[in-house]
C-alpha atoms as a PDB file:
ATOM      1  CA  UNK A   1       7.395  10.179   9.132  1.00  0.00           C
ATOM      2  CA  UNK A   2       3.942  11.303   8.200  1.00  0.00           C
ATOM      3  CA  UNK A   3       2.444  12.596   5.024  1.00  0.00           C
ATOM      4  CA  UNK A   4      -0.809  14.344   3.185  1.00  0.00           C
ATOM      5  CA  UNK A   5      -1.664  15.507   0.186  1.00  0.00           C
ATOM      6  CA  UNK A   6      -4.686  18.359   0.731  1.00  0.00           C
ATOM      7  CA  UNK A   7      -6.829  18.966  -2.644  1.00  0.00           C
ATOM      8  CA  UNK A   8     -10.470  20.713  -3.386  1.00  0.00           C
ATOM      9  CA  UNK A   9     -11.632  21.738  -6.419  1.00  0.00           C
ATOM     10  CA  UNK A  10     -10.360  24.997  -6.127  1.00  0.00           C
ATOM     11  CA  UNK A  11      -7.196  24.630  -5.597  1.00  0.00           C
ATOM     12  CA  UNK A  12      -3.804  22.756  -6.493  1.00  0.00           C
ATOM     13  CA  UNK A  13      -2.517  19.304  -4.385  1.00  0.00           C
ATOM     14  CA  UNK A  14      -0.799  20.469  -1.465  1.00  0.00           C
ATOM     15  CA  UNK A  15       1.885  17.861   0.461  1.00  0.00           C
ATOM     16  CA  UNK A  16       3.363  17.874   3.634  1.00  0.00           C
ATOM     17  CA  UNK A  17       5.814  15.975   5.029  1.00  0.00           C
ATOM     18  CA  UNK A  18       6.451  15.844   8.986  1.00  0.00           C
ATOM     19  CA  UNK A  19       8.685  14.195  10.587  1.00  0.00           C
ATOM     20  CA  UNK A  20      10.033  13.836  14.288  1.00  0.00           C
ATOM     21  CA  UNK A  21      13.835  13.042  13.710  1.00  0.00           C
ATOM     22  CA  UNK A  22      14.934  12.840  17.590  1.00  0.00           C
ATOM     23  CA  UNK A  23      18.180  14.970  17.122  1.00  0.00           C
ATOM     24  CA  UNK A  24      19.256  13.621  14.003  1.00  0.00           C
ATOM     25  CA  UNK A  25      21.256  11.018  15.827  1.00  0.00           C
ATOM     26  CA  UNK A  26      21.458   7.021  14.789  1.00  0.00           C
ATOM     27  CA  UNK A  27      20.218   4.212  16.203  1.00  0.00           C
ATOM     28  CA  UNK A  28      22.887   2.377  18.103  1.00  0.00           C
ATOM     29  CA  UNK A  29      21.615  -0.547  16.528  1.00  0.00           C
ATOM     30  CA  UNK A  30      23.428   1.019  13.071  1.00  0.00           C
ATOM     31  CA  UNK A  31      26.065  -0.503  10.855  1.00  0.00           C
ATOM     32  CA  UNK A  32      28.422   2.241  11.794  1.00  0.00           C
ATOM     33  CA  UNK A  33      27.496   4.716  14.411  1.00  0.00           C
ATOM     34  CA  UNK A  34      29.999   7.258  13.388  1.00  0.00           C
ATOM     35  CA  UNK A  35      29.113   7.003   9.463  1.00  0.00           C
ATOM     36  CA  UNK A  36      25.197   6.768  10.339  1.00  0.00           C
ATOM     37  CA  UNK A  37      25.675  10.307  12.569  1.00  0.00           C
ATOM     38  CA  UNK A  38      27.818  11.938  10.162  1.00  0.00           C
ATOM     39  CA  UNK A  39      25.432  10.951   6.792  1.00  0.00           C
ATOM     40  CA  UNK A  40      22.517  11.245   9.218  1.00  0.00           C
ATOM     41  CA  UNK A  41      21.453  14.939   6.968  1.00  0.00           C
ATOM     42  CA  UNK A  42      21.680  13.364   3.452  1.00  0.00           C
ATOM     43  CA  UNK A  43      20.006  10.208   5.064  1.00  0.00           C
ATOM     44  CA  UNK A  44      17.151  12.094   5.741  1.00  0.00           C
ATOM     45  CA  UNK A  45      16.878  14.405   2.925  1.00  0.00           C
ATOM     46  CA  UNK A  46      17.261  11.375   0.610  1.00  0.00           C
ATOM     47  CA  UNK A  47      14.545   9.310   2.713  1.00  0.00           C
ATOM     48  CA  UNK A  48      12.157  12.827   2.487  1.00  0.00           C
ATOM     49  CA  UNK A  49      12.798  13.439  -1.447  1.00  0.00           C
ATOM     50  CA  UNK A  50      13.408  10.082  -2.790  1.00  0.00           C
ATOM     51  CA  UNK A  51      10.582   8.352  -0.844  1.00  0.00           C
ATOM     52  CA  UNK A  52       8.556   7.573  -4.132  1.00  0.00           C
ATOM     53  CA  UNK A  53       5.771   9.071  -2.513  1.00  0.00           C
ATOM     54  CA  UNK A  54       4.808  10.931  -5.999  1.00  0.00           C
ATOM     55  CA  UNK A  55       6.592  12.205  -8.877  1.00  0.00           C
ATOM     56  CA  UNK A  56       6.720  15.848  -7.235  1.00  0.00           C
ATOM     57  CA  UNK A  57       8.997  16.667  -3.949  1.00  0.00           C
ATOM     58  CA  UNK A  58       6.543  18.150  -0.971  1.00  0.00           C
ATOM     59  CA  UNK A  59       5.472  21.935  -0.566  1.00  0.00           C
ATOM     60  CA  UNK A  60       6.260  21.451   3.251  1.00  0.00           C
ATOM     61  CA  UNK A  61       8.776  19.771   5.181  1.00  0.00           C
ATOM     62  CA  UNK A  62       8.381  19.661   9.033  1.00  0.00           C
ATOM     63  CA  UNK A  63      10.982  18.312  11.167  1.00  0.00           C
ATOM     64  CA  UNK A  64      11.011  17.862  14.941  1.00  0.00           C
ATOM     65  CA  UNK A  65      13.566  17.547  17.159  1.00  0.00           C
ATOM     66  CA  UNK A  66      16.500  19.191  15.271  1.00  0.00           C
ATOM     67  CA  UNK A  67      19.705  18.739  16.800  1.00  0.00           C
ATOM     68  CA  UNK A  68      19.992  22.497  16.321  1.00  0.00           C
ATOM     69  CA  UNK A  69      17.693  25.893  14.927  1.00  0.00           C
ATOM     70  CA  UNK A  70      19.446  25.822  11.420  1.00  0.00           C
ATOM     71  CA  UNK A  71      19.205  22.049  10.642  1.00  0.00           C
ATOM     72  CA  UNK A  72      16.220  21.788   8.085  1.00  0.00           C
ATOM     73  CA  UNK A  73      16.854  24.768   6.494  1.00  0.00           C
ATOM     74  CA  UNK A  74      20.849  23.858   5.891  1.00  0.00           C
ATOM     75  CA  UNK A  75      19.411  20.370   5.005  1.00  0.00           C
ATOM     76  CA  UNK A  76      16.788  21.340   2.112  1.00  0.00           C
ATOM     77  CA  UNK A  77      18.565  24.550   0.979  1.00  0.00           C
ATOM     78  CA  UNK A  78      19.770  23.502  -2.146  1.00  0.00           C
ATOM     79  CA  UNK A  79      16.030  21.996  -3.363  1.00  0.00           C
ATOM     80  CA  UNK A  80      14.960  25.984  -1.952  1.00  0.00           C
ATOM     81  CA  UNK A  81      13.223  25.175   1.345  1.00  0.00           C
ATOM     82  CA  UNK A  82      13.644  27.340   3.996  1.00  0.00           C
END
């Protein structure tokens, strides 16, 4: 996972989050595979918007490798990403 925060003096602190998450599917190295795959979108909305990064969530999330078109958006739609 990557991040940036953009700023000049003309303008407010942008952030960006991206973020290749290779299908959404766990490690097989996990606790439980099952649990890990099923969790796997709160897992990474939780790691994205509880990372302690700042005390504001990011203006852009990026995600690679969905495991399909809808995932982010489905993901984030409650905090009103789209």
């Amino acid at each position: 996972m990557a991040s940036a925060a953009i700023t000049s003096c003309y303008s407010t602190p942008l952030s960006i989050v991206s973020w290749n998450i290779a299908e959404a599917a766990p490690s097989f190295a996990a606790p439980c595979f099952d649990t890990r795959a099923r969790d796997a979108p709160r897992l990474i909305r939780e790691c994205i918007l509880g990372s302690g990064r700042s005390s504001r969530p990011p203006d852009i999330i990026a995600l690679q490798e969905c495991p399909y078109p809808s995932f982010g958006t489905e993901t984030f739609v409650e905090q009103g990403y789209v």
